[in-house]
Protein backbone atom coordinates (compact mmCIF):
# COMPACT_ATOMS: atom_id res chain seq x y z
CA UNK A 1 -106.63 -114.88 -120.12
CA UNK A 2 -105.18 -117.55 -122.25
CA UNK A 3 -104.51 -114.91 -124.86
CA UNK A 4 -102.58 -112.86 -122.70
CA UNK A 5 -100.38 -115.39 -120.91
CA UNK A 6 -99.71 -116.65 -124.77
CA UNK A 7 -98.43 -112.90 -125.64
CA UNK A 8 -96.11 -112.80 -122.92
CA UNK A 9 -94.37 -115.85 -123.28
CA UNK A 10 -93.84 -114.83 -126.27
CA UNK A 11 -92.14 -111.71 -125.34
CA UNK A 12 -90.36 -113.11 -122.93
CA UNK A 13 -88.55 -115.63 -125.64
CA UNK A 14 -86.93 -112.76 -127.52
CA UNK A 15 -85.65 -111.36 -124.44
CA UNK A 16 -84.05 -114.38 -123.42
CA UNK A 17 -82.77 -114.65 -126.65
CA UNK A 18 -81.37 -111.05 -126.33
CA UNK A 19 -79.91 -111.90 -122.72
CA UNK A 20 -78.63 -115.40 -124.20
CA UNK A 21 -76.78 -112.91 -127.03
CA UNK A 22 -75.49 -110.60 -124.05
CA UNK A 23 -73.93 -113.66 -122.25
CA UNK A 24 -72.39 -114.78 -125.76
CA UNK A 25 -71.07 -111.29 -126.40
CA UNK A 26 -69.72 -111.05 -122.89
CA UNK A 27 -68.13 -114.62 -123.01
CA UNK A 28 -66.32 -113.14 -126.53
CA UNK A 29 -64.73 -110.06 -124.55
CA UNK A 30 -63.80 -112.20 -121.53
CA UNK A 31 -61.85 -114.54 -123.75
CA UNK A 32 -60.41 -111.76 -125.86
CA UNK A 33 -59.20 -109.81 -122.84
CA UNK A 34 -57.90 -113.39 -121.23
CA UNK A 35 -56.16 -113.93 -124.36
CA UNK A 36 -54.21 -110.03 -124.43
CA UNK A 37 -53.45 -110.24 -120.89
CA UNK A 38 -51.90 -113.45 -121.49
CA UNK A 39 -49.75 -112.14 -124.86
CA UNK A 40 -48.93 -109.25 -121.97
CA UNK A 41 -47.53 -111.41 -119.48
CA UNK A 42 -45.45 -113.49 -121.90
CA UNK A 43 -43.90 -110.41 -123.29
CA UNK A 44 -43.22 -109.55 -119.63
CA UNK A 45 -41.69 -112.49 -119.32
CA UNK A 46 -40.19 -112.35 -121.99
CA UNK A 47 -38.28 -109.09 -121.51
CA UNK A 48 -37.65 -109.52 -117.79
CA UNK A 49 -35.46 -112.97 -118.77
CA UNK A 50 -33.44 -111.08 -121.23
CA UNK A 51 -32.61 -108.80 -118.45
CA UNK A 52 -31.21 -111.81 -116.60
CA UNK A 53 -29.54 -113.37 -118.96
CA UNK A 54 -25.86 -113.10 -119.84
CA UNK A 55 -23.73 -114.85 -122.18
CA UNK A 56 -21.00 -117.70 -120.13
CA UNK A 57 -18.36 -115.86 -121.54
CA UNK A 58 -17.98 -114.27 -118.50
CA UNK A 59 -17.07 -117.32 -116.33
CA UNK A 60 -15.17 -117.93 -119.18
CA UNK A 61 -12.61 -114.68 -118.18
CA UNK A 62 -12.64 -115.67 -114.88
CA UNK A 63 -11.55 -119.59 -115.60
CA UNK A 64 -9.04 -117.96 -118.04
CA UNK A 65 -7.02 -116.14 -115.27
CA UNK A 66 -7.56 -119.17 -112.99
CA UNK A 67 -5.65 -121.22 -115.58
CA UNK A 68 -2.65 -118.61 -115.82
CA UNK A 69 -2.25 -118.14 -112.21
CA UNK A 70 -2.58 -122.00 -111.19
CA UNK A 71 -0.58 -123.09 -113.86
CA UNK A 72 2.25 -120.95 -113.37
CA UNK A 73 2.13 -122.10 -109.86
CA UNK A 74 2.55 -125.52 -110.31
CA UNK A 75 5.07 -125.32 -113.51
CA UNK A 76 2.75 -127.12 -115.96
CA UNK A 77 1.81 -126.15 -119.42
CA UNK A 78 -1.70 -125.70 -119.96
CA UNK A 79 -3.96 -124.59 -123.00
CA UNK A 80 -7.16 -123.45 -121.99
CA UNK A 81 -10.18 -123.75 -125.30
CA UNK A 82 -13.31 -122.03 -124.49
CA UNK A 83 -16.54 -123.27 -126.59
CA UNK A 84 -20.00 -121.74 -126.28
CA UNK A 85 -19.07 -118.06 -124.57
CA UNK A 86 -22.15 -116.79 -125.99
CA UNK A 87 -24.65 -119.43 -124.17
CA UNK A 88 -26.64 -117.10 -122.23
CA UNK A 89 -27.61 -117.68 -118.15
CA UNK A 90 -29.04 -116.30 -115.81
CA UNK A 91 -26.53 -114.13 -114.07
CA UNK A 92 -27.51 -115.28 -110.53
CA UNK A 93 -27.02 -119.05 -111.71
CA UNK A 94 -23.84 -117.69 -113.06
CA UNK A 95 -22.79 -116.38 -109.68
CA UNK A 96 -23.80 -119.74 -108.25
CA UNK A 97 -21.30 -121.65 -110.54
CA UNK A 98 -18.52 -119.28 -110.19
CA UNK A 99 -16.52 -120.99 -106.97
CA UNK A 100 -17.68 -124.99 -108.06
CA UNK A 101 -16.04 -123.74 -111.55
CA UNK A 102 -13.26 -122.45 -110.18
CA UNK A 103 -12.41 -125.60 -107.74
CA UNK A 104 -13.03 -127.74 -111.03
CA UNK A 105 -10.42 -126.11 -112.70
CA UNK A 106 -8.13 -125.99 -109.89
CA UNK A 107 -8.17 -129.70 -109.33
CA UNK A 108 -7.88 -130.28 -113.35
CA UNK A 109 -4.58 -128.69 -112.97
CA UNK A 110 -3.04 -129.84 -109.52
CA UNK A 111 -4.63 -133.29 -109.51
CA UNK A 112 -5.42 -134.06 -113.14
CA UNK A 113 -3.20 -132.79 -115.22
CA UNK A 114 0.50 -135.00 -114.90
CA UNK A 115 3.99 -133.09 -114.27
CA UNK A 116 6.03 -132.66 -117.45
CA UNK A 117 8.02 -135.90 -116.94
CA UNK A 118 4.83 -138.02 -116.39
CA UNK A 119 3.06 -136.92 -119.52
CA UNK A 120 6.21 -137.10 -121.59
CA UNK A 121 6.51 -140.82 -120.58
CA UNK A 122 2.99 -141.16 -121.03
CA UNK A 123 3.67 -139.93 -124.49
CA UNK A 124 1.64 -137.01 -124.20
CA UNK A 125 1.91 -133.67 -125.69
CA UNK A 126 3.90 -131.74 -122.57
CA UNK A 127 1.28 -128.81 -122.84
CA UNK A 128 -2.14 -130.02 -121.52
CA UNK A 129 -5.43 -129.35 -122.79
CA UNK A 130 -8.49 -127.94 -120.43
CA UNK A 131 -11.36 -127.77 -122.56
CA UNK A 132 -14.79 -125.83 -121.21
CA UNK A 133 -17.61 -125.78 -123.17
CA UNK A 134 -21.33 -124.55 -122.51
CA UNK A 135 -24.48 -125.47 -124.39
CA UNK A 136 -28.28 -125.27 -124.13
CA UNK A 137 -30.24 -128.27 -123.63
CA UNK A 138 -33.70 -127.95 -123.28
CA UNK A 139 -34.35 -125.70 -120.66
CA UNK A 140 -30.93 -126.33 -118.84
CA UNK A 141 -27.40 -125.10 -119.71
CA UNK A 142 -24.35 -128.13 -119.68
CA UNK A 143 -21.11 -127.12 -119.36
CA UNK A 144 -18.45 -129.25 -119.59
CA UNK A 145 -14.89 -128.70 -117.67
CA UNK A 146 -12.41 -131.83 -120.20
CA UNK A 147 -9.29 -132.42 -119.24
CA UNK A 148 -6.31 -134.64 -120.82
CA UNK A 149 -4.70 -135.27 -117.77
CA UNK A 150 -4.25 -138.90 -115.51
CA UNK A 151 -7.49 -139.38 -115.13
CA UNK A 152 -9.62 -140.62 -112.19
CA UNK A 153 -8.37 -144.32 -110.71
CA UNK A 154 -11.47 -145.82 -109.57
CA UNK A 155 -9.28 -148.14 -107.40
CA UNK A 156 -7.04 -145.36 -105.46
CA UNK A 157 -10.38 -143.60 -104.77
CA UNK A 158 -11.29 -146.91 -102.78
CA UNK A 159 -8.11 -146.73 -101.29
CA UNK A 160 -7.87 -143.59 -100.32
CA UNK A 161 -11.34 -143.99 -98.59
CA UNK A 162 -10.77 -146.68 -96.75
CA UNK A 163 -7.67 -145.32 -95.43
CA UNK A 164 -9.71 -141.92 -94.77
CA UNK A 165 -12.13 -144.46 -92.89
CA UNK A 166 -14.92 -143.43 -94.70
CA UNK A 167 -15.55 -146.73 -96.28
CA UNK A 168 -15.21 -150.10 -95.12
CA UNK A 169 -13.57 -152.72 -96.86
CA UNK A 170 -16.40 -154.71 -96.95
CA UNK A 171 -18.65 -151.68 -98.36
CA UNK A 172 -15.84 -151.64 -100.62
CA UNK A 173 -16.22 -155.04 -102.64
CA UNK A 174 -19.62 -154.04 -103.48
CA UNK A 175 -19.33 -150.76 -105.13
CA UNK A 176 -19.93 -150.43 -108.50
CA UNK A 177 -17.17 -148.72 -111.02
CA UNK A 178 -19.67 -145.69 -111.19
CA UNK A 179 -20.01 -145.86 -107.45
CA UNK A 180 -16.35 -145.87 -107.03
CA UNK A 181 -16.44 -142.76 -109.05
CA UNK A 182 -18.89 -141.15 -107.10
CA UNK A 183 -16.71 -141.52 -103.54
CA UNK A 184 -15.12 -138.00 -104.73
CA UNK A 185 -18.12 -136.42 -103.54
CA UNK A 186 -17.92 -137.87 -100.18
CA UNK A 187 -17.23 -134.90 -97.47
CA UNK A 188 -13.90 -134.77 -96.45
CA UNK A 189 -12.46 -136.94 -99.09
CA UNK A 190 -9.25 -135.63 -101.08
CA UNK A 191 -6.88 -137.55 -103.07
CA UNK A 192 -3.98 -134.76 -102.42
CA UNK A 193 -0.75 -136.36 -100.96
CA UNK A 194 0.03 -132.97 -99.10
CA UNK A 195 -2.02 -130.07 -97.83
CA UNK A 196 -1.37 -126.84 -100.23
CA UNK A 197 -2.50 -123.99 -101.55
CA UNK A 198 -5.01 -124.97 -104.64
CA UNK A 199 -5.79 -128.51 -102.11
CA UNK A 200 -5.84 -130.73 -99.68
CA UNK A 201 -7.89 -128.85 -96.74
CA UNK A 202 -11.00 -131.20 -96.95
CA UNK A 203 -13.30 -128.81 -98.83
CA UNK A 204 -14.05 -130.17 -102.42
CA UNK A 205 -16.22 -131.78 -104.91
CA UNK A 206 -18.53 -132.58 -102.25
CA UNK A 207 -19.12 -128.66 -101.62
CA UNK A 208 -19.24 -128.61 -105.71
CA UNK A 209 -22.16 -130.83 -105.81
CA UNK A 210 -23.92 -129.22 -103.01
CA UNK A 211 -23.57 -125.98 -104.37
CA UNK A 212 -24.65 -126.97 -107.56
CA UNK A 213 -27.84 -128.88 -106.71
CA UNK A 214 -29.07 -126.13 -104.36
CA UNK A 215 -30.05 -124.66 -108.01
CA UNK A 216 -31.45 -127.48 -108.96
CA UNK A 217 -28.61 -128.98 -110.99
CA UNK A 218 -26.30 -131.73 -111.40
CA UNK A 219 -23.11 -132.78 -111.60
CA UNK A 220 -22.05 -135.63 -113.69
CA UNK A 221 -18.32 -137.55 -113.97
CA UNK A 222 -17.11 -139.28 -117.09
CA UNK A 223 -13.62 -140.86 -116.71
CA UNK A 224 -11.25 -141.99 -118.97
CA UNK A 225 -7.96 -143.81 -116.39
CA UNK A 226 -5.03 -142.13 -117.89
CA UNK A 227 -6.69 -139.66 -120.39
CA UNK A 228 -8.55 -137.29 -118.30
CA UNK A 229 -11.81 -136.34 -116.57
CA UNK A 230 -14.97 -134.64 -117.77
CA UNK A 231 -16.97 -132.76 -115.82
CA UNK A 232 -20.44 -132.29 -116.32
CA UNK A 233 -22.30 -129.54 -114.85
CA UNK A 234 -26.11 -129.20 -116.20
CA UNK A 235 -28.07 -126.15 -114.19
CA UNK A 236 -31.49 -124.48 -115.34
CA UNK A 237 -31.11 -121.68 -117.74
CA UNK A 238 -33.27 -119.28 -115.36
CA UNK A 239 -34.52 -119.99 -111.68
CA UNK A 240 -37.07 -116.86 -112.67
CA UNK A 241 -39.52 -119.33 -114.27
CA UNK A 242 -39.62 -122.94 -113.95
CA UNK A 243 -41.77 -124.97 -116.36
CA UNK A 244 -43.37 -127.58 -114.27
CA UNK A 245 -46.13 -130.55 -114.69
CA UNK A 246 -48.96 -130.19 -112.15
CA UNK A 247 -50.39 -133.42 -110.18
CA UNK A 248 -52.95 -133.63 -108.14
CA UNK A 249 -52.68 -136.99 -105.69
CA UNK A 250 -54.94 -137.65 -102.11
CA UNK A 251 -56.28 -133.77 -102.63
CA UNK A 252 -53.40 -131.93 -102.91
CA UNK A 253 -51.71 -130.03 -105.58
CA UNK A 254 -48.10 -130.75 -106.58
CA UNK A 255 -45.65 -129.04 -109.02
CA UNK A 256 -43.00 -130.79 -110.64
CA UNK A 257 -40.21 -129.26 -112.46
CA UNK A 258 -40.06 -130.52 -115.96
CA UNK A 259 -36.53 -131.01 -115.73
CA UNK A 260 -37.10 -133.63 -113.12
């Protein structure tokens, strides 16, 4: 009896051994399979973001005739210098940007950008300079709306929102330069004298930032008093895929965009 429970033990090792090999052999396929359905998807990817994308130039065309036709308005001379026109975006982004774009340049010219006489006793060059430029950061696209015009005064803004009554004078004294900046996005707030055409009817920068960081972007100010404004814009190349870190805190799963 001993004999025979020795012999088949000892078949059953070499069919363990076989199975063992089967598992192995399996686990080889599984990973080789996992590893073309994941060069699959990427190429997927891949091609369905190339689909998407479209080169900034254009927005470009369309802040081109904005320039013309607001200019010529208003009786300034303006040179508009595109950069970047073949940054690529994703066309719905694009569509997204369009109006904000088009109310940045718009204030660049009627708010920004001095009458003849000012910027000749300024000593400026009588034709202005609007300067857009696009570039890829990362996984966002900046693009930059430059003017060489008066410049924001962080003091009027106070002024003007105070008088608005959106601020209180007290409020007031503790702002912070950037802060003062910053009171251009409050709703309602305009620094137009008179109601017109291209300004003035209480829709602005704050509907620019809103619009803007419903995609997930921002908008950024850099002021030089009695040079000009910059405009920053920075928005996420695609909304189609978002790289993001996961974290898992009290149970539950969280995604967070990388570019946050």
């Amino acid at each position: 009896r001993d004999k025979l429970v020795t012999g088949v033990q000892t078949c059953a090792l070499p069919i363990s051994r076989m199975r063992l090999a089967g598992f192995s052999s399996l686990a080889i396929e599984l990973g080789k399979a996992a590893k073309g359905l994941d060069r699959k998807l990427t190429e997927l990817q891949k091609g369905v973001m190339e689909i998407r994308m479209i080169p900034v130039g254009q927005l470009f065309e369309k802040m081109a005739r904005i320039v013309r036709k607001v200019s010529r308005e208003q009786g300034k001379k303006v040179d508009l210098k595109l950069f970047g026109a073949d940054t690529e975006l994703d066309k719905l982004i694009i569509e997204d940007i369009s109006d904000p774009m088009v109310h940045i340049i718009r204030n660049a010219i009627d708010h920004g950008i001095e009458a003849l006489d000012e910027r000749v006793a300024a000593g400026k060059d009588i034709t202005a300079t609007i300067r857009v430029s696009a570039r890829q950061s990362g996984n966002q696209i900046e693009i930059e709306v430059r003017d060489d015009g008066r410049g924001l005064s962080p003091d009027a803004l106070v002024a003007k929102a105070i008088a608005n009554r959106l601020l209180s004078a007290a409020d007031a004294r503790t702002l912070t330069p950037a802060e003062k900046l910053e009171l251009i996005f409050r709703p309602g707030f305009s620094t137009a004298a008179q109601i017109t055409e291209i300004s003035g009817r209480g829709v602005g920068m704050d509907i620019v930032k809103a619009n803007v960081e419903k995609i997930g972007g921002l908008v950024e100010l850099r002021n030089e008093e009695g040079r000009g404004l910059s405009v920053l814009l920075r928005v996420p190349m695609t909304l189609t895929i978002i790289s993001g870190l996961m974290v898992r805190a009290a149970g539950q799963y969280f995604a967070i965009p990388r570019g946050s």
